[in-house]
C-alpha atoms as a PDB file:
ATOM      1  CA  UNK A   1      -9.033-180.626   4.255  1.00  0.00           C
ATOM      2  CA  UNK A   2     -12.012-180.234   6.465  1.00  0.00           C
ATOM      3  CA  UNK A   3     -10.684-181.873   9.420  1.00  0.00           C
ATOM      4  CA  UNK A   4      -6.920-182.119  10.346  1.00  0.00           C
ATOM      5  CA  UNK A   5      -8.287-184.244  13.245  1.00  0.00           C
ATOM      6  CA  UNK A   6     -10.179-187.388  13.073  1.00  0.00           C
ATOM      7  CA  UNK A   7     -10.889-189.523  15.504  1.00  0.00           C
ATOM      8  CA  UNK A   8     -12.618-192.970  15.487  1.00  0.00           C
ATOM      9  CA  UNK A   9     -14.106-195.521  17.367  1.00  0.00           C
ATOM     10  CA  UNK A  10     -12.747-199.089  16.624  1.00  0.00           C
ATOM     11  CA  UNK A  11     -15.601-201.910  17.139  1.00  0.00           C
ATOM     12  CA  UNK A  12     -17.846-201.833  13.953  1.00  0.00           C
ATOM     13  CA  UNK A  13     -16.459-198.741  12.769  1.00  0.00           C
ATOM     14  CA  UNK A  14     -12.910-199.960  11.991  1.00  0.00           C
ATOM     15  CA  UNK A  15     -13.261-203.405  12.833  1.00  0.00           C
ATOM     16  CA  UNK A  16     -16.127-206.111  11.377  1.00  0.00           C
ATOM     17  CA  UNK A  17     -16.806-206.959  14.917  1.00  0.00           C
ATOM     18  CA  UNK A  18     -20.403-206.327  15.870  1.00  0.00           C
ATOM     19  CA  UNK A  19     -21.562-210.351  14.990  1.00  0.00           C
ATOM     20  CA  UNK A  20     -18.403-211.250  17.562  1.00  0.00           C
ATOM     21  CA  UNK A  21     -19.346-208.946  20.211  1.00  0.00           C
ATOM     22  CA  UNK A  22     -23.247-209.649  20.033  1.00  0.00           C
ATOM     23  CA  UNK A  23     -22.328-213.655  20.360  1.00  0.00           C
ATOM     24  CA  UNK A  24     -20.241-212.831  23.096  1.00  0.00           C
ATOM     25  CA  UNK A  25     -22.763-210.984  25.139  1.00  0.00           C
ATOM     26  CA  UNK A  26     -25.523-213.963  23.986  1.00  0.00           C
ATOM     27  CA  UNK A  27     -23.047-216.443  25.386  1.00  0.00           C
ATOM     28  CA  UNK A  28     -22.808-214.350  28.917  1.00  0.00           C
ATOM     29  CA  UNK A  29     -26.224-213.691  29.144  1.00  0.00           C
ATOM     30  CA  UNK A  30     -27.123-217.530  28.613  1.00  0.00           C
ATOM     31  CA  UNK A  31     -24.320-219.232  30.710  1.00  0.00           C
ATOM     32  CA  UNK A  32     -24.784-216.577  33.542  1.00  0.00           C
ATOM     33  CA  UNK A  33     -28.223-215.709  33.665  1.00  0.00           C
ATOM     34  CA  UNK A  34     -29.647-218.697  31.852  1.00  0.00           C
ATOM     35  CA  UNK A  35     -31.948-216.189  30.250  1.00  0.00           C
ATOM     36  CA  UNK A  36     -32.411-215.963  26.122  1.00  0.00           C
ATOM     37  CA  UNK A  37     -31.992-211.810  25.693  1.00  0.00           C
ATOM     38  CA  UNK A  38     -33.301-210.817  22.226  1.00  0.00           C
ATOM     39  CA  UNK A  39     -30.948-209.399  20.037  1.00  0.00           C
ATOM     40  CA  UNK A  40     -32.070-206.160  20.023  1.00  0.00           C
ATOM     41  CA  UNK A  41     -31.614-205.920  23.688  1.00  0.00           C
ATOM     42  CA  UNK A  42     -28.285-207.063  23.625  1.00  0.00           C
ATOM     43  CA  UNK A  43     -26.730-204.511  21.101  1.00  0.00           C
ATOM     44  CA  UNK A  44     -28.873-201.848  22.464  1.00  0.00           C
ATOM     45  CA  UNK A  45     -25.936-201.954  25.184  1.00  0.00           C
ATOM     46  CA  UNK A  46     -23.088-202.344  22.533  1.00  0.00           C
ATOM     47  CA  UNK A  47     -20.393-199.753  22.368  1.00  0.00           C
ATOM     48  CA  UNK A  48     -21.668-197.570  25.773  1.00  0.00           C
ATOM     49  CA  UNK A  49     -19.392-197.063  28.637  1.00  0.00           C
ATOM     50  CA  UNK A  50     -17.250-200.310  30.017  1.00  0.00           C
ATOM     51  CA  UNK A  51     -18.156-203.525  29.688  1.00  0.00           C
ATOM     52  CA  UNK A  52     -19.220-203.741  32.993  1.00  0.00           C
ATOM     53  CA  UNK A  53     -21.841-201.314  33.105  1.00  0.00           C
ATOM     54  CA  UNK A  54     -23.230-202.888  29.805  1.00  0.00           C
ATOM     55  CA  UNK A  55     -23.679-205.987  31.704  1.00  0.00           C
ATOM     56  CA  UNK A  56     -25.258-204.410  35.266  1.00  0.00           C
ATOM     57  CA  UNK A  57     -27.521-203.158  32.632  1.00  0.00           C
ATOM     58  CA  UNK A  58     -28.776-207.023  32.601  1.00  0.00           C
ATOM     59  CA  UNK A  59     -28.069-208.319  35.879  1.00  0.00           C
ATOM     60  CA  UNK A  60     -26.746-205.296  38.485  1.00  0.00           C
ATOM     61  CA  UNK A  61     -25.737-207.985  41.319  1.00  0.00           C
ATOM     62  CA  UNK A  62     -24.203-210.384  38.879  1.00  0.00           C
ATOM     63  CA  UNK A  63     -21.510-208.117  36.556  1.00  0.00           C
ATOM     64  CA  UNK A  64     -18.391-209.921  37.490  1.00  0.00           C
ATOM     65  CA  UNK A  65     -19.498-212.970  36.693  1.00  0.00           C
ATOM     66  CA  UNK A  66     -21.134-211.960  33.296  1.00  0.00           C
ATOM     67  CA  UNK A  67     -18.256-209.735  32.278  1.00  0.00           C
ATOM     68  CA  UNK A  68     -15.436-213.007  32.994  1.00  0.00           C
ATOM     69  CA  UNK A  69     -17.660-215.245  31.102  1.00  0.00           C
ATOM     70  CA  UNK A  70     -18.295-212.662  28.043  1.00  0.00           C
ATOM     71  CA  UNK A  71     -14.329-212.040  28.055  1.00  0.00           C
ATOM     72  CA  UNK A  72     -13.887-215.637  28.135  1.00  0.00           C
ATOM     73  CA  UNK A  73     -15.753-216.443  24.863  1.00  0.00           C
ATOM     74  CA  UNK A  74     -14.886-212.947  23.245  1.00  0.00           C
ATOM     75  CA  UNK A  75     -11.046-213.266  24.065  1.00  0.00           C
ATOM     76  CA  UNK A  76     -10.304-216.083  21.456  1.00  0.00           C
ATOM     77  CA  UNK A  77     -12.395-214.808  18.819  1.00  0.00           C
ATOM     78  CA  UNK A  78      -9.862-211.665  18.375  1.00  0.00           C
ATOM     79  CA  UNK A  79      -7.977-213.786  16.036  1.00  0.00           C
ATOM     80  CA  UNK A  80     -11.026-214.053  13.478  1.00  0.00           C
ATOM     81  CA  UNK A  81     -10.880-209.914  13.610  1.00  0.00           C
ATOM     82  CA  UNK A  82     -11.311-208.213  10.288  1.00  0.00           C
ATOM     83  CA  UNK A  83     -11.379-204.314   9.046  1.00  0.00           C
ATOM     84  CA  UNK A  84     -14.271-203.550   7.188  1.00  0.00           C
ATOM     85  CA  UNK A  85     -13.390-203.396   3.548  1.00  0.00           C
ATOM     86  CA  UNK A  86     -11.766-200.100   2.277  1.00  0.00           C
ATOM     87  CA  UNK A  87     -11.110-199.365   5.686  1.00  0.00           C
ATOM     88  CA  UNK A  88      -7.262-199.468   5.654  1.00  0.00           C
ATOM     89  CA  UNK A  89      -7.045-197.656   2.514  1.00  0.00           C
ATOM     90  CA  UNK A  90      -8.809-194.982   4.016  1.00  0.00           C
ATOM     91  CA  UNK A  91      -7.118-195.050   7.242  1.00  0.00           C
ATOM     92  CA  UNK A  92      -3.997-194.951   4.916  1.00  0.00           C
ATOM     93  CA  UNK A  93      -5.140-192.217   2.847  1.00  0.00           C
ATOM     94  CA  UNK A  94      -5.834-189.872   5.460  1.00  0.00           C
ATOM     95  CA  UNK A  95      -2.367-190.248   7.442  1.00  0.00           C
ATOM     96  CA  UNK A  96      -0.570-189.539   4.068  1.00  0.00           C
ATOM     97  CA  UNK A  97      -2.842-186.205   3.877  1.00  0.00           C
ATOM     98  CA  UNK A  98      -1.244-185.004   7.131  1.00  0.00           C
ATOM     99  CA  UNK A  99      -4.146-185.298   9.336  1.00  0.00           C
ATOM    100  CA  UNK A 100      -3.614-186.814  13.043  1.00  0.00           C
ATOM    101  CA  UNK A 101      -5.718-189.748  13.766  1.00  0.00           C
ATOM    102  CA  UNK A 102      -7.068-191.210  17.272  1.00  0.00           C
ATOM    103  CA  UNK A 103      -9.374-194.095  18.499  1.00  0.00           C
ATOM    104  CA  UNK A 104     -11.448-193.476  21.026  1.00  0.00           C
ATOM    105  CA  UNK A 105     -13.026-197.043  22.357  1.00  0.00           C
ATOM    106  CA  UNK A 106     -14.430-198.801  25.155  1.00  0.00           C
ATOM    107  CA  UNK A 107     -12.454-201.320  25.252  1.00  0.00           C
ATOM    108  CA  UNK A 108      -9.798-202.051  27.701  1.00  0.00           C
ATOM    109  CA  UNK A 109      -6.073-201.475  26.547  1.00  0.00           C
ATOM    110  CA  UNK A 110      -5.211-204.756  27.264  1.00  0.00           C
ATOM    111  CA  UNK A 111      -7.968-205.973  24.751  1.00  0.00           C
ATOM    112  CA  UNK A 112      -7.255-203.371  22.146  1.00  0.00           C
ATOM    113  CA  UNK A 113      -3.432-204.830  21.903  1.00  0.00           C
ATOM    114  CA  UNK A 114      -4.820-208.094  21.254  1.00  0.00           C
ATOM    115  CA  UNK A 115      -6.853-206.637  17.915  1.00  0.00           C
ATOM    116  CA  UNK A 116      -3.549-204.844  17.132  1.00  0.00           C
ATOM    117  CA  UNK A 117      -1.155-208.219  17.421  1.00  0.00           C
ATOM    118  CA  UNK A 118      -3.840-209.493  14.704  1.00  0.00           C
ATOM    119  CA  UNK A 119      -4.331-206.340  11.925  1.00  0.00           C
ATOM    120  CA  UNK A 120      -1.518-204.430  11.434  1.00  0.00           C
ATOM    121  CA  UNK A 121      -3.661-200.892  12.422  1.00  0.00           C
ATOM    122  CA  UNK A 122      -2.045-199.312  14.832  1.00  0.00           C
ATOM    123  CA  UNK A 123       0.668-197.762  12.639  1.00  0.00           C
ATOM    124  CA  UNK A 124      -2.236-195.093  11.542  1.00  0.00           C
ATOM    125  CA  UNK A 125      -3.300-193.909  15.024  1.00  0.00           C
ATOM    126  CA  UNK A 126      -1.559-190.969  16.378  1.00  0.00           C
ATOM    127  CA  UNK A 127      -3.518-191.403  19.685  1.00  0.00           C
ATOM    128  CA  UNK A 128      -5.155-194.115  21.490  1.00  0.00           C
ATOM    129  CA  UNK A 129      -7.719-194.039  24.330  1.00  0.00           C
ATOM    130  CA  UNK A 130      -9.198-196.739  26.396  1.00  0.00           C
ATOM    131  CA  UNK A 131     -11.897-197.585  28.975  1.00  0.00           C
ATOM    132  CA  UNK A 132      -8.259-197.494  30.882  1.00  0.00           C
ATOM    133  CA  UNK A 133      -7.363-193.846  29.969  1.00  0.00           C
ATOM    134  CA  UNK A 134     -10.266-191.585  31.717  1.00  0.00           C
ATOM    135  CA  UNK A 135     -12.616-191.906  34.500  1.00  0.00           C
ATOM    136  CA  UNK A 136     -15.785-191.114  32.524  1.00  0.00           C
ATOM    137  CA  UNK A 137     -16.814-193.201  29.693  1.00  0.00           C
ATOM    138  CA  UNK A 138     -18.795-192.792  26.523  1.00  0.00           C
ATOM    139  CA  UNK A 139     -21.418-191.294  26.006  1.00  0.00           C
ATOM    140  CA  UNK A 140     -19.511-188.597  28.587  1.00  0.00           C
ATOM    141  CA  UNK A 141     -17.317-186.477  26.621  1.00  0.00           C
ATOM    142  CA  UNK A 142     -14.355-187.431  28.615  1.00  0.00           C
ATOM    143  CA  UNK A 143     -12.329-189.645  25.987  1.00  0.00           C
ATOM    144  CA  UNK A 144     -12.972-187.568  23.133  1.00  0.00           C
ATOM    145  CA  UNK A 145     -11.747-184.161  25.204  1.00  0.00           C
ATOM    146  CA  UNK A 146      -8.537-186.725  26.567  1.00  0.00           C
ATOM    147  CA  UNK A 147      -7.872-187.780  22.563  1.00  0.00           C
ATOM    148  CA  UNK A 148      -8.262-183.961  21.247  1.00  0.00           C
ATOM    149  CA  UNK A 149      -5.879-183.167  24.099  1.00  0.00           C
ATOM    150  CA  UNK A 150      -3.034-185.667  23.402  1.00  0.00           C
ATOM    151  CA  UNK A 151      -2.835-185.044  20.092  1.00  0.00           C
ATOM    152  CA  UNK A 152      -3.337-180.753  21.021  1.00  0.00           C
ATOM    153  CA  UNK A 153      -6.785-180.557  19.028  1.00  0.00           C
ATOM    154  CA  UNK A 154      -9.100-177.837  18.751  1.00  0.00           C
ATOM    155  CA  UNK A 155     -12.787-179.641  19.091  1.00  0.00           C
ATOM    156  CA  UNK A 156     -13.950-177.276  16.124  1.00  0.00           C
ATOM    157  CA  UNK A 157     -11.263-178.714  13.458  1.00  0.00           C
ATOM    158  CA  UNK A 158     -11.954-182.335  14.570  1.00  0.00           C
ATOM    159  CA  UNK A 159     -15.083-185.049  13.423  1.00  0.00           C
ATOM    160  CA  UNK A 160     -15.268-188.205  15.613  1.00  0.00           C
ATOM    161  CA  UNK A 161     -16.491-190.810  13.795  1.00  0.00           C
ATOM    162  CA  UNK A 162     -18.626-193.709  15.319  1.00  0.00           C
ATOM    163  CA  UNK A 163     -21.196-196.681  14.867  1.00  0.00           C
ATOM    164  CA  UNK A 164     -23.237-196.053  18.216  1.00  0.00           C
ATOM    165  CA  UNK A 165     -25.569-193.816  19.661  1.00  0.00           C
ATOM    166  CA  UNK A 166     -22.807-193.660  22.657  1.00  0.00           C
ATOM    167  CA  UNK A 167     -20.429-192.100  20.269  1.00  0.00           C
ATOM    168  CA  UNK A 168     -23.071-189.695  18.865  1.00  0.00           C
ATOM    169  CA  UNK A 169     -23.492-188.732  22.151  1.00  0.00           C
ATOM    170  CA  UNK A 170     -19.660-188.508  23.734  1.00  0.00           C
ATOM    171  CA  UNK A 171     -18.819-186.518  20.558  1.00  0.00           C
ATOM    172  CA  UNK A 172     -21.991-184.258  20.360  1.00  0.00           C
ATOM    173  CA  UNK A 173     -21.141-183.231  24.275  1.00  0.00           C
ATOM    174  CA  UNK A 174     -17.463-182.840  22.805  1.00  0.00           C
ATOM    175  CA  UNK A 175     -18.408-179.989  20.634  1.00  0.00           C
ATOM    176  CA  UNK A 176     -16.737-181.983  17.722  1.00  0.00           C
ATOM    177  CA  UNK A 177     -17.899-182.815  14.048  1.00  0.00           C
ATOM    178  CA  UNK A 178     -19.742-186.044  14.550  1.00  0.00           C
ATOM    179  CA  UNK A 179     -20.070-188.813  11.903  1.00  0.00           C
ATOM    180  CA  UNK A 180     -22.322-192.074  12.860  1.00  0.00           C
ATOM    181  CA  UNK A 181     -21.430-194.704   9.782  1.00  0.00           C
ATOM    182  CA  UNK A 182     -24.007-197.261   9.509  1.00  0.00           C
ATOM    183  CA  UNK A 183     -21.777-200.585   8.477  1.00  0.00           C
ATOM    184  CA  UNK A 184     -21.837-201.783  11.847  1.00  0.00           C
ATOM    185  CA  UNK A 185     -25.060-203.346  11.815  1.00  0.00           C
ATOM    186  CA  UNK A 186     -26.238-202.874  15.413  1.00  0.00           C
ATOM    187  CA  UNK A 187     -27.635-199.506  15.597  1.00  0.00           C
ATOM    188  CA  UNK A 188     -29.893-198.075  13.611  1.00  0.00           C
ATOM    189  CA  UNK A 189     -29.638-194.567  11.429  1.00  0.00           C
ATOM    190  CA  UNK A 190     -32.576-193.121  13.569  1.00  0.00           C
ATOM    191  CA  UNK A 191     -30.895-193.649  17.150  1.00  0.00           C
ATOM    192  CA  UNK A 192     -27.541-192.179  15.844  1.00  0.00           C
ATOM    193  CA  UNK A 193     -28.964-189.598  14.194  1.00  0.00           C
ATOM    194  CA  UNK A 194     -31.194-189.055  17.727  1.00  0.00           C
ATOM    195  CA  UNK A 195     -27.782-189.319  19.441  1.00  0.00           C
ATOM    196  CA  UNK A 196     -26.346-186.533  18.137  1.00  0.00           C
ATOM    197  CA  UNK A 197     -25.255-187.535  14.582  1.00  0.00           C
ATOM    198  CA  UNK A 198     -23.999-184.193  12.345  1.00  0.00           C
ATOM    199  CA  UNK A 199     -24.201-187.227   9.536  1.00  0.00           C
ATOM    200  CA  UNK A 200     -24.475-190.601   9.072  1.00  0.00           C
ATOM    201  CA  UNK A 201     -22.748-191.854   5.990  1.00  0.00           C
ATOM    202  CA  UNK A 202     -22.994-195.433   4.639  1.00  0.00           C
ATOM    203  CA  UNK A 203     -19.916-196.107   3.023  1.00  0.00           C
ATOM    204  CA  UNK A 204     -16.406-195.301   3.324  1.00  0.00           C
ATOM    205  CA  UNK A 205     -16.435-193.186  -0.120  1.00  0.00           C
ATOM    206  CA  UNK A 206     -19.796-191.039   1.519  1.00  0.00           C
ATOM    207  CA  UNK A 207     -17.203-190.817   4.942  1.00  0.00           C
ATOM    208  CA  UNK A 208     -14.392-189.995   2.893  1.00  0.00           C
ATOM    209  CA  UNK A 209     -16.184-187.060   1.444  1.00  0.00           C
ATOM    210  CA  UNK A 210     -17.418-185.002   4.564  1.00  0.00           C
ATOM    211  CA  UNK A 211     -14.231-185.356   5.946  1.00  0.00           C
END
């Protein structure tokens, strides 16, 4: 195998979550700031750091109030969550080859849990670090270094394996293999590959194989 290591980040790269998340932010945006965001504004800000300095990135004197009304709306929606198709088989396949897994996300631990009380995931991850677990956030290459090291990782025989530029980057500064899949629909190939992207890959079979 390539990499006895792989680590992954869990909204739209694991999870079908992007549509969720992006509603969530459209609902903050609107109830808080009674402002209509485009789109491509709001996911521009999906998947970096915590949620709270996505939101200062909108409104810097008015982040509590956005982030309680995004977890609000977002909160209940965890029991629509889905994997994105093939992804458990793969997630499956690779623990059976040995290899240690980790997630390395931006949310908080408390949110995570909910997602795991709904899909039966967490069984694959050898690791898992939260917005809770370091100081620095993606794209800093603080989680990634704190995953490698609880699972006692060297960077060079690891990929990290992400839907954002934020990942591209935290991994890239990581000195680890880094994989930016494009299933997660709110990023584009260009700004991962800009990120810091070794590869972007398009399917699970095309992830499956530089792995």
């Amino acid at each position: 195998m390539r990499f006895p290591t792989v680590l992954f980040d869990f909204d739209g790269t694991i999870v079908d979550s992007g549509a969720m998340i992006l509603a969530s932010f459209r609902h903050a945006t609107k109830t808080v700031l009674a402002r209509e965001i485009p789109d491509a504004e709001l996911a521009a800000a999906v998947g970096g750091s915590t949620i709270f300095e996505q939101m200062r990135a909108f409104d810097p004197n008015r982040v509590d109030e956005l982030v309680d009304a995004y977890r609000a709306h977002n909160t209940p929606l965890h029991d629509e969550l889905r994997p994105f198709h093939g992804m458990e088989e793969l997630l499956g396949g690779l623990k059976a080859e040995g290899r240690r897994l980790g997630i390395v996300t931006a949310k908080r631990r408390r949110t995570i849990d909910l997602a795991f009380r709904v899909l039966d995931l967490e069984r694959f991850f050898d690791a898992v670090v939260t917005a809770d677990s370091t100081e620095r956030h993606k794209p800093d290459p603080e989680p990634v270094l704190h995953a490698l090291e609880l699972l006692g990782a060297d960077p060079r025989e690891a990929a990290f394996v992400g839907d954002s530029p934020f990942d591209m980057g935290a991994g890239s500064a990581a000195g680890v293999f880094t994989v930016g899949v494009s299933w997660g629909g709110l990023h584009a190939e260009d700004a991962l590959r800009a990120a810091g992207a070794d590869v972007v890959v398009h399917d699970q079979e095309e992830l499956l194989a530089v792995l």
